[in-house]
C-alpha atoms as a PDB file:
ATOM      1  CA  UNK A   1     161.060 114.170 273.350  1.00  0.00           C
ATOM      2  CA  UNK A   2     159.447 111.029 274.664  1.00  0.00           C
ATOM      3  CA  UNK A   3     158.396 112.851 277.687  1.00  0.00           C
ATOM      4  CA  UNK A   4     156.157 115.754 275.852  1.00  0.00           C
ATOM      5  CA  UNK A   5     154.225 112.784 274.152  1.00  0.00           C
ATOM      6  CA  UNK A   6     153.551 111.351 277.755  1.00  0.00           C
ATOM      7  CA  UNK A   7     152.478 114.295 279.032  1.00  0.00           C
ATOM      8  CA  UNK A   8     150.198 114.542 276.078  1.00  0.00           C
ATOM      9  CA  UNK A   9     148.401 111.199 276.744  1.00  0.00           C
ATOM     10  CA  UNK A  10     147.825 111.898 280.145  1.00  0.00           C
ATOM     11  CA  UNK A  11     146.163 115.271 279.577  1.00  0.00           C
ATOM     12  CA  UNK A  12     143.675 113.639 277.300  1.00  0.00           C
ATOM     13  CA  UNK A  13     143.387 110.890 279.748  1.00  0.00           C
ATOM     14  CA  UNK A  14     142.488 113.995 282.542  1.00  0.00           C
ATOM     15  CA  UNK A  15     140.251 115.808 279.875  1.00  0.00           C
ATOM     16  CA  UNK A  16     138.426 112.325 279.284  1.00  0.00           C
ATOM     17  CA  UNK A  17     138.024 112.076 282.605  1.00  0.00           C
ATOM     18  CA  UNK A  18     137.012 115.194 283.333  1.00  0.00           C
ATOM     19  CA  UNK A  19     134.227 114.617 280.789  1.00  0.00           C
ATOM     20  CA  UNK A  20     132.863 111.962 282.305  1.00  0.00           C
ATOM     21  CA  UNK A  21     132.594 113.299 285.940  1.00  0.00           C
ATOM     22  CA  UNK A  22     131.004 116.453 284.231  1.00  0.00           C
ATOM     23  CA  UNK A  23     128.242 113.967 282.020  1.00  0.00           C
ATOM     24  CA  UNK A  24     127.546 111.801 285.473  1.00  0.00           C
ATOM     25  CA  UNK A  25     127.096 115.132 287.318  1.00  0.00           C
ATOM     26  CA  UNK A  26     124.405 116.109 285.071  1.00  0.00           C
ATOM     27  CA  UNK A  27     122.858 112.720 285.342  1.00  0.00           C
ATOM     28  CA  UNK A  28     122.229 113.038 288.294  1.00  0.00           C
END
């Protein structure tokens, strides 16, 4: 089970990521 709450953390760490490429696109 340790596995699904790794793959967890690194879709919020994509998501977040995601974020900020979308908030620096619009900064520009």
């Amino acid at each position: 089970q340790w596995t699904e709450g790794k793959a967890q953390r690194e879709a919020r760490r994509e998501a977040r990521q995601q974020r900020r490429a979308e908030r620096q696109a619009q900064d520009d």
